[in-house]
N, C-alpha and C. Protein backbone atom coordinates (compact mmCIF):
# COMPACT_ATOMS: atom_id res chain seq x y z
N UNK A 1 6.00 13.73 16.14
CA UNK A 1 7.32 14.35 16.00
C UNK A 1 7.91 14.66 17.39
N UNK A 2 6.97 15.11 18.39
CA UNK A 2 7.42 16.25 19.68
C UNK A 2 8.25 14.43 20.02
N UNK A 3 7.34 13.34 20.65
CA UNK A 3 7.48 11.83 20.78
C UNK A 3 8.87 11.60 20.25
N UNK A 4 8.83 11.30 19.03
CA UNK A 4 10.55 11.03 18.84
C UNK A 4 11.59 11.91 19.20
N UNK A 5 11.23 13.17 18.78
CA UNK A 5 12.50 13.98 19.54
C UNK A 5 12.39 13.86 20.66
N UNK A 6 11.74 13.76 22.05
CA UNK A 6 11.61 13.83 23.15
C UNK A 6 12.39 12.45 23.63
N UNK A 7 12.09 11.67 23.13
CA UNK A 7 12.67 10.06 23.53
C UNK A 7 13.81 9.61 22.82
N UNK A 8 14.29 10.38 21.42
CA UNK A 8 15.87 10.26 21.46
C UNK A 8 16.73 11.32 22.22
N UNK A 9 16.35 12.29 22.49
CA UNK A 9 17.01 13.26 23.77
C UNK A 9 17.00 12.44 24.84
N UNK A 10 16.06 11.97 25.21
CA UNK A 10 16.16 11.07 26.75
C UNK A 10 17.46 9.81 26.40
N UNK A 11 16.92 9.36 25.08
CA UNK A 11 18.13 7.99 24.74
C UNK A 11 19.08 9.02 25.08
N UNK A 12 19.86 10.06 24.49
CA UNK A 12 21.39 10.68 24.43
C UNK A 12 21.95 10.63 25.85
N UNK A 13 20.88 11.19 27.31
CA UNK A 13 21.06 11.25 28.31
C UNK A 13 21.77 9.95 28.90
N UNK A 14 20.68 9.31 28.68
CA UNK A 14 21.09 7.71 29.52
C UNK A 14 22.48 7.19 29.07
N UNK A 15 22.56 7.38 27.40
CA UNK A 15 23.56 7.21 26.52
C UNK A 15 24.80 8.10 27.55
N UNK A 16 25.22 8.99 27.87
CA UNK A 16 26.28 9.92 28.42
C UNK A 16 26.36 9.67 29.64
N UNK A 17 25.22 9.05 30.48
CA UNK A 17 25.35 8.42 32.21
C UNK A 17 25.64 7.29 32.54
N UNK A 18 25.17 6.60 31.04
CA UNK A 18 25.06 5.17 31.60
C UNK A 18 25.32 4.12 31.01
N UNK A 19 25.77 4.53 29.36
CA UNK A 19 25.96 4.04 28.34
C UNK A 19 24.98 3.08 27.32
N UNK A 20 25.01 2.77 26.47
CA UNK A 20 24.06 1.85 25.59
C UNK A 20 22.67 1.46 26.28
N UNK A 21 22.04 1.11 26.09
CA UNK A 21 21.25 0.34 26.73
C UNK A 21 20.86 -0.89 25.98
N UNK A 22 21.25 -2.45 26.61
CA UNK A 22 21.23 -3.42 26.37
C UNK A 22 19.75 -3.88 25.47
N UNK A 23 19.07 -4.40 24.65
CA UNK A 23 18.10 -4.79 24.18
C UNK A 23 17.85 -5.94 23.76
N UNK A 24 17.56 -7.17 24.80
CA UNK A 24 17.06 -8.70 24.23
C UNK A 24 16.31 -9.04 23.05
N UNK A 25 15.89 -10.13 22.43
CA UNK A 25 14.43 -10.04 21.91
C UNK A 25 13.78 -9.18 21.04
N UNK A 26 14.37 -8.03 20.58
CA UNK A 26 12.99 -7.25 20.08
C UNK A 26 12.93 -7.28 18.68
N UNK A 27 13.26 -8.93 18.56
CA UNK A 27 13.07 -9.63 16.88
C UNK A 27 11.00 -10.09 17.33
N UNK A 28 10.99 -10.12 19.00
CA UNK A 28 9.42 -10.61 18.99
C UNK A 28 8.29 -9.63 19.01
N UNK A 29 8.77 -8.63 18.78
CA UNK A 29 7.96 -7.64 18.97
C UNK A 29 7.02 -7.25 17.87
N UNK A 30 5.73 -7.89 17.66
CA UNK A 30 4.65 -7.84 16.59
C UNK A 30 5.10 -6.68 15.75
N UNK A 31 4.46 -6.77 14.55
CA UNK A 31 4.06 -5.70 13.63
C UNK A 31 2.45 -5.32 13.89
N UNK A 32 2.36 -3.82 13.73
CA UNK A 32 1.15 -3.25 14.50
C UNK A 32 0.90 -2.93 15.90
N UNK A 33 0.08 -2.65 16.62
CA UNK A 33 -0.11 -2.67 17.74
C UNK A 33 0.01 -3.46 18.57
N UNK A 34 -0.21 -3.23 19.54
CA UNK A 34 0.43 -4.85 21.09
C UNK A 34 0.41 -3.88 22.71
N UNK A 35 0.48 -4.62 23.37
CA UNK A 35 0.23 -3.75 24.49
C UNK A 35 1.60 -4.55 25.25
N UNK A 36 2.21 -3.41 26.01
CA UNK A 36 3.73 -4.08 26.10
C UNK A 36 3.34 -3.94 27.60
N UNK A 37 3.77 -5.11 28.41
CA UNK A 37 3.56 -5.48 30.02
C UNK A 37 4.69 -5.43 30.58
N UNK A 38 4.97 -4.95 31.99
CA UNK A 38 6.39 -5.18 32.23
C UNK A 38 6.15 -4.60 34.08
N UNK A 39 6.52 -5.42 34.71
CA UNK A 39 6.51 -5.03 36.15
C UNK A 39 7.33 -3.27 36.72
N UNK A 40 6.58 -2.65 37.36
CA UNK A 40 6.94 -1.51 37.73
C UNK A 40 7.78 -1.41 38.69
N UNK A 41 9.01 -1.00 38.02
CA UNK A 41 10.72 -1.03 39.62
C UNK A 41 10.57 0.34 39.53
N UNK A 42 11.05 1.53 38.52
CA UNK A 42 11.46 2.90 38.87
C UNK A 42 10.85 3.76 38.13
N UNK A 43 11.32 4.67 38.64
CA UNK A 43 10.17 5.62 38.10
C UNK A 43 10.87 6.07 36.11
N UNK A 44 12.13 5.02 35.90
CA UNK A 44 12.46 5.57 34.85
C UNK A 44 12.24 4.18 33.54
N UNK A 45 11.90 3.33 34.38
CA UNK A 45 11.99 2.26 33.40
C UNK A 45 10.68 2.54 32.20
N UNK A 46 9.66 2.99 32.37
CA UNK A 46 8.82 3.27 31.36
C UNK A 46 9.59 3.97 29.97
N UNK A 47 10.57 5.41 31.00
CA UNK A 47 11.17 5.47 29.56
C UNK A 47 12.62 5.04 28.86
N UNK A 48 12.97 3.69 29.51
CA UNK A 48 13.99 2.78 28.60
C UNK A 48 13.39 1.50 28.00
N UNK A 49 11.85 1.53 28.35
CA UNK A 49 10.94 0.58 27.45
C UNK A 49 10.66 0.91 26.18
N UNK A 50 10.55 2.55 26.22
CA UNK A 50 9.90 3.04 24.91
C UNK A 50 11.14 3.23 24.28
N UNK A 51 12.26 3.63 24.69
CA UNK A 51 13.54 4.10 23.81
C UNK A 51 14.08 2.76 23.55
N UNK A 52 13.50 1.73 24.28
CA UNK A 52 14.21 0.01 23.50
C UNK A 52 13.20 -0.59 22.20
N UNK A 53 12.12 0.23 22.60
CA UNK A 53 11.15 0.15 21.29
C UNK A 53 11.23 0.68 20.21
N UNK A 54 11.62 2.46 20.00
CA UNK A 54 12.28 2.75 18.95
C UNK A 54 12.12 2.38 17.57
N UNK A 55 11.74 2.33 16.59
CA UNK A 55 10.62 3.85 16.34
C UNK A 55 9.39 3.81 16.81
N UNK A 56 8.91 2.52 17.40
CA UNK A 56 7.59 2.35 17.83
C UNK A 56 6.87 3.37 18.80
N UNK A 57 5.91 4.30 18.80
CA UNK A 57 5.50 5.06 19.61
C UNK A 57 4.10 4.23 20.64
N UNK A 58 3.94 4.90 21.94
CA UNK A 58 3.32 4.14 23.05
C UNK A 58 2.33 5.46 23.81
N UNK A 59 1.51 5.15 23.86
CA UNK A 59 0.46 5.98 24.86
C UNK A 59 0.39 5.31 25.99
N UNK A 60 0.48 5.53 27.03
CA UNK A 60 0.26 5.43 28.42
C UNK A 60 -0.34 6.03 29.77
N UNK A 61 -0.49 5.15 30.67
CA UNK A 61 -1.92 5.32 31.80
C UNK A 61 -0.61 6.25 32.65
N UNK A 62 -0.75 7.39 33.71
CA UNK A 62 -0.16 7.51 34.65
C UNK A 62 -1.29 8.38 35.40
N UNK A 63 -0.27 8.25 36.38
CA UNK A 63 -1.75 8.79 37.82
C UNK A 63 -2.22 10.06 37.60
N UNK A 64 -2.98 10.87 38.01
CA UNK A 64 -3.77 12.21 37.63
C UNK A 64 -2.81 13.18 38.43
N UNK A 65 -2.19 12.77 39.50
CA UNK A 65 -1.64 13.57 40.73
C UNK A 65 -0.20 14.28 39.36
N UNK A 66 0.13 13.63 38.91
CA UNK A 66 1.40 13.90 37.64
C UNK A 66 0.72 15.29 36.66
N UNK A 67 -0.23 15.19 36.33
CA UNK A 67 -1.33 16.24 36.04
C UNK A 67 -1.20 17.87 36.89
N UNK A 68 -0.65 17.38 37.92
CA UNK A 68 -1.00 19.16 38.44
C UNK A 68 -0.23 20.35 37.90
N UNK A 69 0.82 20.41 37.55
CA UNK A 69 1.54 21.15 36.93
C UNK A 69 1.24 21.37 35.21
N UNK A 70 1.10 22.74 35.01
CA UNK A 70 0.62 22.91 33.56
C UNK A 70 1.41 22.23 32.48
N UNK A 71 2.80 23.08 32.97
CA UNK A 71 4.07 22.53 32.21
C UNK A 71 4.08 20.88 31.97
N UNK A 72 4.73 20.27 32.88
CA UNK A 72 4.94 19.26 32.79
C UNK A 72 3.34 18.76 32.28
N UNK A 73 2.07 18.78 32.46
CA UNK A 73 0.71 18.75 31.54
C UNK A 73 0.49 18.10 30.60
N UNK A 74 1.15 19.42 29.82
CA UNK A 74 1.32 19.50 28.51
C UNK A 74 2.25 18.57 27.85
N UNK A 75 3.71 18.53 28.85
CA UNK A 75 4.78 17.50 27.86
C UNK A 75 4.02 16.34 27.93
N UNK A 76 3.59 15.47 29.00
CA UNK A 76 2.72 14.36 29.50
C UNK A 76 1.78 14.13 28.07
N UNK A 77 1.43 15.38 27.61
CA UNK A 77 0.03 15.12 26.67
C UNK A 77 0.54 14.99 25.27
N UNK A 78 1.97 15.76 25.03
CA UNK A 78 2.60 15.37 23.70
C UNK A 78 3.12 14.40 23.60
N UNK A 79 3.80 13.56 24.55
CA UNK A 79 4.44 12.27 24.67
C UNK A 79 3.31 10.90 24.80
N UNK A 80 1.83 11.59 24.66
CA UNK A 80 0.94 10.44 24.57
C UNK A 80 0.36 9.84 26.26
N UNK A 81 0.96 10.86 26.90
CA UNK A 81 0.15 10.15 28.54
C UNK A 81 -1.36 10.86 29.27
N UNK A 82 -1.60 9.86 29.26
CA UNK A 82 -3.19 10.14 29.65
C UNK A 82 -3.70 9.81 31.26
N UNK A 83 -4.12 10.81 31.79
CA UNK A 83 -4.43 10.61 33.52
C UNK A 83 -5.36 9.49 33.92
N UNK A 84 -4.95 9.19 35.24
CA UNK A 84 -5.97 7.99 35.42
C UNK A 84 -5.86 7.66 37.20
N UNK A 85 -7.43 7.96 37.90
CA UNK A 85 -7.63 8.36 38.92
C UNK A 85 -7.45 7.16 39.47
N UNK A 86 -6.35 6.86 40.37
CA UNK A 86 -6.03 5.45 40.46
C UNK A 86 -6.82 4.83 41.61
N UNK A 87 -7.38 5.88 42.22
CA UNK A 87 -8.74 5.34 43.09
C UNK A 87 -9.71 5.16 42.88
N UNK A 88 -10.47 5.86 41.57
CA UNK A 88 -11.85 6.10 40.90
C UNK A 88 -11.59 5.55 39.97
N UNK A 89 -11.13 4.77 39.31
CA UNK A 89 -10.75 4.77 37.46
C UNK A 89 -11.70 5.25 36.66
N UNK A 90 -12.75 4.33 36.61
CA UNK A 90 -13.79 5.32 35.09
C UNK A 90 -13.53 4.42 34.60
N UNK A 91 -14.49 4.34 33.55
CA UNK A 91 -14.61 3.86 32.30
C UNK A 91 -13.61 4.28 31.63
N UNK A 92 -13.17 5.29 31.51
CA UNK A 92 -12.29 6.19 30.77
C UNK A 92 -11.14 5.77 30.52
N UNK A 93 -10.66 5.15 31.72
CA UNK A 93 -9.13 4.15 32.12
C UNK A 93 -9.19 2.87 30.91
N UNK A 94 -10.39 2.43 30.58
CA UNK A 94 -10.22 1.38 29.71
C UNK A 94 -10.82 1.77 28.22
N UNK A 95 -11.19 2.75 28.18
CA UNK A 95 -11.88 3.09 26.98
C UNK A 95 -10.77 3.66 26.12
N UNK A 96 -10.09 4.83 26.99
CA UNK A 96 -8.96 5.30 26.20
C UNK A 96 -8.25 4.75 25.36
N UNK A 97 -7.37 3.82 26.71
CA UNK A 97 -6.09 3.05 25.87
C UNK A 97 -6.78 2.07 24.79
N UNK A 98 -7.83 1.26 24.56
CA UNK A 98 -8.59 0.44 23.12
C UNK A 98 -8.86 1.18 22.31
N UNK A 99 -9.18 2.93 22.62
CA UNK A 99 -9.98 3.79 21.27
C UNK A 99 -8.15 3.57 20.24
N UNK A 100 -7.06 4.05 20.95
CA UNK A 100 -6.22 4.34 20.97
C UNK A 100 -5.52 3.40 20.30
N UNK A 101 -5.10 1.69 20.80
CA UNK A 101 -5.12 0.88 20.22
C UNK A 101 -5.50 0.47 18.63
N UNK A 102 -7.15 0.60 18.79
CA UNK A 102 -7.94 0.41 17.50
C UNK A 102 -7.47 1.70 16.58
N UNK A 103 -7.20 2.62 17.20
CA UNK A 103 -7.55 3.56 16.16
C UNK A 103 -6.19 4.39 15.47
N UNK A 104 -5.39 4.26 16.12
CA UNK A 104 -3.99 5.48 15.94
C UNK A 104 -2.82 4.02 15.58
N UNK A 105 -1.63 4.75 15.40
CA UNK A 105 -0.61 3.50 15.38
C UNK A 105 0.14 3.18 16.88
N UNK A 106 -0.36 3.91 17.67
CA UNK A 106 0.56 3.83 19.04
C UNK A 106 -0.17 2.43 19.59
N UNK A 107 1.08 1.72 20.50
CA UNK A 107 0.60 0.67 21.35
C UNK A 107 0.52 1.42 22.40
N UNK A 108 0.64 0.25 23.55
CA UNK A 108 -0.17 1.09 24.90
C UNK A 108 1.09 0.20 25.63
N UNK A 109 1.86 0.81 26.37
CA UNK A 109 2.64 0.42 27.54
C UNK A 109 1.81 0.39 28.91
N UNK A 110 1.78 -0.71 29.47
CA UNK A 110 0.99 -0.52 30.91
C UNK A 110 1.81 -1.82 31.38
N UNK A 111 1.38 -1.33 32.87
CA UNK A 111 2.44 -1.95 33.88
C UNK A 111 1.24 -2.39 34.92
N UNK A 112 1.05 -3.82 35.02
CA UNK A 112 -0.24 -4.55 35.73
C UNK A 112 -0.18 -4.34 37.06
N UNK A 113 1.25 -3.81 37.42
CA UNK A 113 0.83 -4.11 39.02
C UNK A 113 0.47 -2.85 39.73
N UNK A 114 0.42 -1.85 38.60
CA UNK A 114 0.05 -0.46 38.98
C UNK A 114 1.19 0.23 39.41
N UNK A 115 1.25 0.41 40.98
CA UNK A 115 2.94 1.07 41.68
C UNK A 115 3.71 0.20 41.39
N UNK A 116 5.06 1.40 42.12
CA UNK A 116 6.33 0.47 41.96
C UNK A 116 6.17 -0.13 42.68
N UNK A 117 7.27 -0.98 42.81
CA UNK A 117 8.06 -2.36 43.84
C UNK A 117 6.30 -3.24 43.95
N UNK A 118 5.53 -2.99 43.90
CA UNK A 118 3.90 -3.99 43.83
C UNK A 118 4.21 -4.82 43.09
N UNK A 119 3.94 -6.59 43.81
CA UNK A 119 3.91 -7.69 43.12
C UNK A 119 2.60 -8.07 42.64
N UNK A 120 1.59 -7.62 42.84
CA UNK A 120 0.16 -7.92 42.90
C UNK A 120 -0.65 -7.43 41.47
N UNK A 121 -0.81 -8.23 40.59
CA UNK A 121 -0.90 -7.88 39.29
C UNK A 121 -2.45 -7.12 39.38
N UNK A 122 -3.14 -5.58 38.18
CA UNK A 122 -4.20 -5.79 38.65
C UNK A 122 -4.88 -6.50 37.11
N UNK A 123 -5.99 -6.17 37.22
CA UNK A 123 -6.94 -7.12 35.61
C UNK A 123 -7.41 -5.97 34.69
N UNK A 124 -7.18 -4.79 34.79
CA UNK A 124 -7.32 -3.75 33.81
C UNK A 124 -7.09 -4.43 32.79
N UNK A 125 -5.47 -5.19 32.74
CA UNK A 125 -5.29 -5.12 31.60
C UNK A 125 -6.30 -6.56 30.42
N UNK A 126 -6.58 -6.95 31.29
CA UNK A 126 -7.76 -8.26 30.82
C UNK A 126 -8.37 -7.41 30.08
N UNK A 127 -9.12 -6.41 30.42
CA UNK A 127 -10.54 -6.14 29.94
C UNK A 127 -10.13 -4.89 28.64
N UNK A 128 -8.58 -4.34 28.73
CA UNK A 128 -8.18 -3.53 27.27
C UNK A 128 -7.88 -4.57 26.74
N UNK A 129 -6.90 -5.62 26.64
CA UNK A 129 -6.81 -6.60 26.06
C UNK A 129 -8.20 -7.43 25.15
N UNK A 130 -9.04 -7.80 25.95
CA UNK A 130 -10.08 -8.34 24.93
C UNK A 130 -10.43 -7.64 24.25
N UNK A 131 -10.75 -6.44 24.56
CA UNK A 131 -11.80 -5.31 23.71
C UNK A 131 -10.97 -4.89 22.62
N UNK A 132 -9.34 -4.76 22.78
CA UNK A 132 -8.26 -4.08 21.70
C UNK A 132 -7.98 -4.91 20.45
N UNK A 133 -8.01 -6.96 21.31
CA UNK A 133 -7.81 -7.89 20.65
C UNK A 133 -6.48 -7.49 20.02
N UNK A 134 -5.70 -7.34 20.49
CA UNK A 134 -3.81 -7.30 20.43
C UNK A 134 -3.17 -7.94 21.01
N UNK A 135 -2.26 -8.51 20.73
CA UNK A 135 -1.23 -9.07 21.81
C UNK A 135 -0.71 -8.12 22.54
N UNK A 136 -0.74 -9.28 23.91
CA UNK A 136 0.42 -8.94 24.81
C UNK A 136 1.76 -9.07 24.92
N UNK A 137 2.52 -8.60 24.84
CA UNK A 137 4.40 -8.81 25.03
C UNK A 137 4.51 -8.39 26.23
N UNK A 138 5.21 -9.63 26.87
CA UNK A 138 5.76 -8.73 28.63
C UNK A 138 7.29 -8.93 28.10
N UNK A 139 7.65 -7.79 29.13
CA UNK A 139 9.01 -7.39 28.95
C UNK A 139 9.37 -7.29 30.50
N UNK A 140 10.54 -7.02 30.34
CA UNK A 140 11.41 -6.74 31.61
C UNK A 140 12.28 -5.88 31.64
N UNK A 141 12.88 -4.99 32.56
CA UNK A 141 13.52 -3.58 32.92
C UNK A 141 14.51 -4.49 34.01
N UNK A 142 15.94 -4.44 33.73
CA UNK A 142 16.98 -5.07 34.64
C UNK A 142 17.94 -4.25 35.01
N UNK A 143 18.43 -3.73 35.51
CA UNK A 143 19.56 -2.63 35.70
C UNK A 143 19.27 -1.85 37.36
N UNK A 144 19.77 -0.11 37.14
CA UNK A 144 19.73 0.32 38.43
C UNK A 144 18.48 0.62 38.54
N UNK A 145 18.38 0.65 39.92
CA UNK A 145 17.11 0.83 40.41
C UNK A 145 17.47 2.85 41.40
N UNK A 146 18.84 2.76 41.60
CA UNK A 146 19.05 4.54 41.67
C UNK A 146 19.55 5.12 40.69
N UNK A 147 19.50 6.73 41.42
CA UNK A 147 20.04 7.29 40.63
C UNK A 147 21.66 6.89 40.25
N UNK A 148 21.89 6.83 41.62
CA UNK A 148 23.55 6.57 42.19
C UNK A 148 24.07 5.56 41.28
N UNK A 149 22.94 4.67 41.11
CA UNK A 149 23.80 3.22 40.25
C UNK A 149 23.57 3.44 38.92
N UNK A 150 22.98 4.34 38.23
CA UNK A 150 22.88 4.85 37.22
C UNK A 150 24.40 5.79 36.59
N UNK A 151 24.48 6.58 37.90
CA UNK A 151 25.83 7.29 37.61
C UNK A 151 26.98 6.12 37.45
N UNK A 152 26.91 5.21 38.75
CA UNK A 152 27.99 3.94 38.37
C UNK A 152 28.09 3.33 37.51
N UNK A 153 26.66 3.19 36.35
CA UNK A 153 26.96 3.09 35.11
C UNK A 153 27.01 1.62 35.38
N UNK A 154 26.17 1.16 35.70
CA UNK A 154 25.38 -0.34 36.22
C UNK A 154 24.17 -0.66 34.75
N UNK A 155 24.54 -1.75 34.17
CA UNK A 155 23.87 -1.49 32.79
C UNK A 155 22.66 -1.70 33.33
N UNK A 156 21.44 -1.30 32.06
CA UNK A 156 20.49 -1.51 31.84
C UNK A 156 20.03 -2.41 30.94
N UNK A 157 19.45 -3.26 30.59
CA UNK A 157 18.56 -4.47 30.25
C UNK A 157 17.49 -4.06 29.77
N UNK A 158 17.12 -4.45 28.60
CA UNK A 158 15.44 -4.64 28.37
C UNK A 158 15.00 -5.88 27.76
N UNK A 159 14.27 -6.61 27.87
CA UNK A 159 14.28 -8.02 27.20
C UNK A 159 12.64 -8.28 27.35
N UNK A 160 12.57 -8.75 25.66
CA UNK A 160 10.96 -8.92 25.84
C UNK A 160 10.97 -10.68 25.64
N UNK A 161 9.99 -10.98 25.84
CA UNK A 161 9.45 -12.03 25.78
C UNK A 161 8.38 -12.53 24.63
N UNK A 162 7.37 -13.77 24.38
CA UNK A 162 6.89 -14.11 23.43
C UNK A 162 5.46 -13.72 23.83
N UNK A 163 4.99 -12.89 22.51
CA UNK A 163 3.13 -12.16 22.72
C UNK A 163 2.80 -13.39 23.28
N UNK A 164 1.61 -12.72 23.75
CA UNK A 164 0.58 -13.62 24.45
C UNK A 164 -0.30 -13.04 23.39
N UNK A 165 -1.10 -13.95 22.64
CA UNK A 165 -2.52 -14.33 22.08
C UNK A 165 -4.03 -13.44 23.08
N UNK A 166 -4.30 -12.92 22.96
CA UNK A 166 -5.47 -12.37 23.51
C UNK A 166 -6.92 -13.12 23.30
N UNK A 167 -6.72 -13.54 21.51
CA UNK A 167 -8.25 -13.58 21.53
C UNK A 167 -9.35 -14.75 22.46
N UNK A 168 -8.21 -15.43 23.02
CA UNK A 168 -9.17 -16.34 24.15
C UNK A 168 -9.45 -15.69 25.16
N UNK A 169 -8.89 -14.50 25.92
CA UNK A 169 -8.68 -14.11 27.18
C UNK A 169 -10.11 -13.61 27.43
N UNK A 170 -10.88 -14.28 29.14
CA UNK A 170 -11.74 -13.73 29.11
C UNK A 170 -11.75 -12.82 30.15
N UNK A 171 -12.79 -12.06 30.76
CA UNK A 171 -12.43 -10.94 31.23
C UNK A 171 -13.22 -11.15 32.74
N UNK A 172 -13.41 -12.51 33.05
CA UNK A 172 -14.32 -13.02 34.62
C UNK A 172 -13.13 -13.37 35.42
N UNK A 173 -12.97 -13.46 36.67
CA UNK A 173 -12.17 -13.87 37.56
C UNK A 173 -10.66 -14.64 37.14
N UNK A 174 -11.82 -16.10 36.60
CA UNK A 174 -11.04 -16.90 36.43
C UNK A 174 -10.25 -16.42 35.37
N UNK A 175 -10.18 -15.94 34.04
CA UNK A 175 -9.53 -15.24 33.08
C UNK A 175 -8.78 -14.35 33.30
N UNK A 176 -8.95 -13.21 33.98
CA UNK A 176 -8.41 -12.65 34.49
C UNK A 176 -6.75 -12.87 35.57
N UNK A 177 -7.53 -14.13 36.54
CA UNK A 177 -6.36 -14.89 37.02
C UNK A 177 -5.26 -15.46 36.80
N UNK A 178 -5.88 -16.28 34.81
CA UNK A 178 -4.76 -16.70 34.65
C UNK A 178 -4.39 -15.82 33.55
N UNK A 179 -4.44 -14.96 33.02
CA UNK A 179 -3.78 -14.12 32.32
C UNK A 179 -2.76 -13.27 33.04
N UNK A 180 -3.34 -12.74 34.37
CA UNK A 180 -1.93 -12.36 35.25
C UNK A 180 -0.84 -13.60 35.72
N UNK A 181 -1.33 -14.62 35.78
CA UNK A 181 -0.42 -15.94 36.24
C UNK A 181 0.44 -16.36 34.98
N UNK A 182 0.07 -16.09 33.80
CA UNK A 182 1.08 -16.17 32.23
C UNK A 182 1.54 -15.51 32.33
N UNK A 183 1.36 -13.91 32.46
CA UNK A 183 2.22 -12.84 32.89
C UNK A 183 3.21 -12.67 33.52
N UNK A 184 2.88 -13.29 35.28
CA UNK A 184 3.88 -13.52 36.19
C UNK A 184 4.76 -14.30 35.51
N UNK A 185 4.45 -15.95 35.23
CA UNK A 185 5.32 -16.54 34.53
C UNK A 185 6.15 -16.56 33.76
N UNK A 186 5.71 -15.50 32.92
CA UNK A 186 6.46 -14.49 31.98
C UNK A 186 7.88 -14.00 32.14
N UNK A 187 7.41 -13.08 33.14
CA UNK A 187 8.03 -12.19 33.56
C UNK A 187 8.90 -12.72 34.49
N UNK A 188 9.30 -14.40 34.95
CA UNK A 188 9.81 -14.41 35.62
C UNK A 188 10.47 -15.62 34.94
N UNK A 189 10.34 -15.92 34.07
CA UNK A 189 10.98 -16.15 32.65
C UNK A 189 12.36 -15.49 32.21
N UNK A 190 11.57 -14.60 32.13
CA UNK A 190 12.62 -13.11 31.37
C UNK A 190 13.49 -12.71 32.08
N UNK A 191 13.26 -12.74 33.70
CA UNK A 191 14.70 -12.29 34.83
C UNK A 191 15.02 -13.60 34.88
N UNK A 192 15.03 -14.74 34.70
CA UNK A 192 15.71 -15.98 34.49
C UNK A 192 16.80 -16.25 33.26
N UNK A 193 16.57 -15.10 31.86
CA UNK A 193 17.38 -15.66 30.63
C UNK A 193 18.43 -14.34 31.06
N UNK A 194 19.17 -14.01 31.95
CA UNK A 194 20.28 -12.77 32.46
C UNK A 194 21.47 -14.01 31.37
C-alpha cells in the first residue's frame, strides 16, 4: 500500500514539473516477475522506471551509505529497498533480490553498471538471473538528466525492450560476457528507436 501511494505521489510531482511521462513498449513487459535492466544516468530515473511500470511493484539494490539516516531508512524499507555494501557485497546482494523474486510478487529493478554515468556493465546480474530463472527486460530512461531541464519540462521517455530468456544464461566469464553484451546491445537498441 505505503509503495503505491508513495509512487503515485512521486507520478503527481513529475506530472506538475514536467508533464506526462512518455511510455514505449510496455505491451512487452512479462506477466509475473522479470528483472527490469536499464543503464544508470540520474539519480531519478529508478523512480520514472517504476511509475512507467505501474501497478507493477519492484524491490531494489541501493548502496548502504543511503541507510544512514533513520528517516529516510525506513521510507527506503517500505518502498522495498534493500542495502548493499558496494565494496563488500555478500552473499546477501544476490540472495535477497532471488528470495524476493521466487517468493513475493515484486520484480527486482537493477541497473548493471552499478553508478551513474558507468558504461561498464557488472555480472551480479548473471548470477540473480540464473538462480531467479526470470526474464530480463532492459529498458531505457531518455529525458533530463537536471534538475534545471526537468523544470524546462524536457520530456521524459521510458521504453522497454524484448525479455531476454534466462534459462540458458550461464554464470562463468564467458556467460556472463555475453549476457552484458545482449544487454549493451539492447540498450543501445532502445536509444536508437527515439
Amino acid at each position: 500500500m505505503f509503495y503505491k501511494v508513495a509512487f503515485s505521489f512521486i507520478k503527481g510531482i513529475f506530472y506538475i514539473l514536467n508533464g506526462k511521462i512518455k511510455v514505449e513498449n510496455k505491451e512487452k513487459l512479462p506477466e509475473g516477475n522479470y528483472i527490469l535492466a536499464a543503464p544508470h544516468k540520474t539519480w531519478w530515473d529508478p523512480l520514472v522506471l517504476a511509475i512507467a511500470c505501474l501497478p507493477k511493484q519492484f524491490t531494489f539494490m541501493a548502496k548502504k551509505e543511503l541507510f544512514k539516516n533513520k528517516f529516510f531508512s525506513w521510507v527506503l524499507g517500505k518502498v522495498n529497498v534493500f542495502p548493499v555494501d558496494r565494496k563488500n557485497p555478500g552473499p546477501s546482494a544476490i540472495k535477497l533480490p532471488v528470495q524476493r523474486l521466487k517468493k513475493t510478487d515484486l520484480s527486482l529493478m537493477i541497473f548493471p553498471s552499478g553508478t551513474r554515468h558507468s558504461e561498464e556493465l557488472k555480472g551480479g546480474i548473471a548470477l540473480i538471473a540464473k538462480m531467479s530463472r526470470v526474464p530480463i527486460v532492459p529498458a531505457v530512461y531518455e529525458g533530463p538528466l537536471t534538475i534545471k531541464d526537468i523544470l524546462l519540462r524536457h520530456k521524459m521517455t521510458i521504453r522497454f525492450g524484448d525479455p531476454i530468456d534466462t534459462k540458458t544464461v550461464t554464470t562463468d566469464e564467458a556467460g556472463r560476457e555475453q549476457l552484458m553484451e545482449q544487454l549493451n546491445e539492447a540498450f543501445s537498441e532502445l536509444h536508437k528507436e527515439k
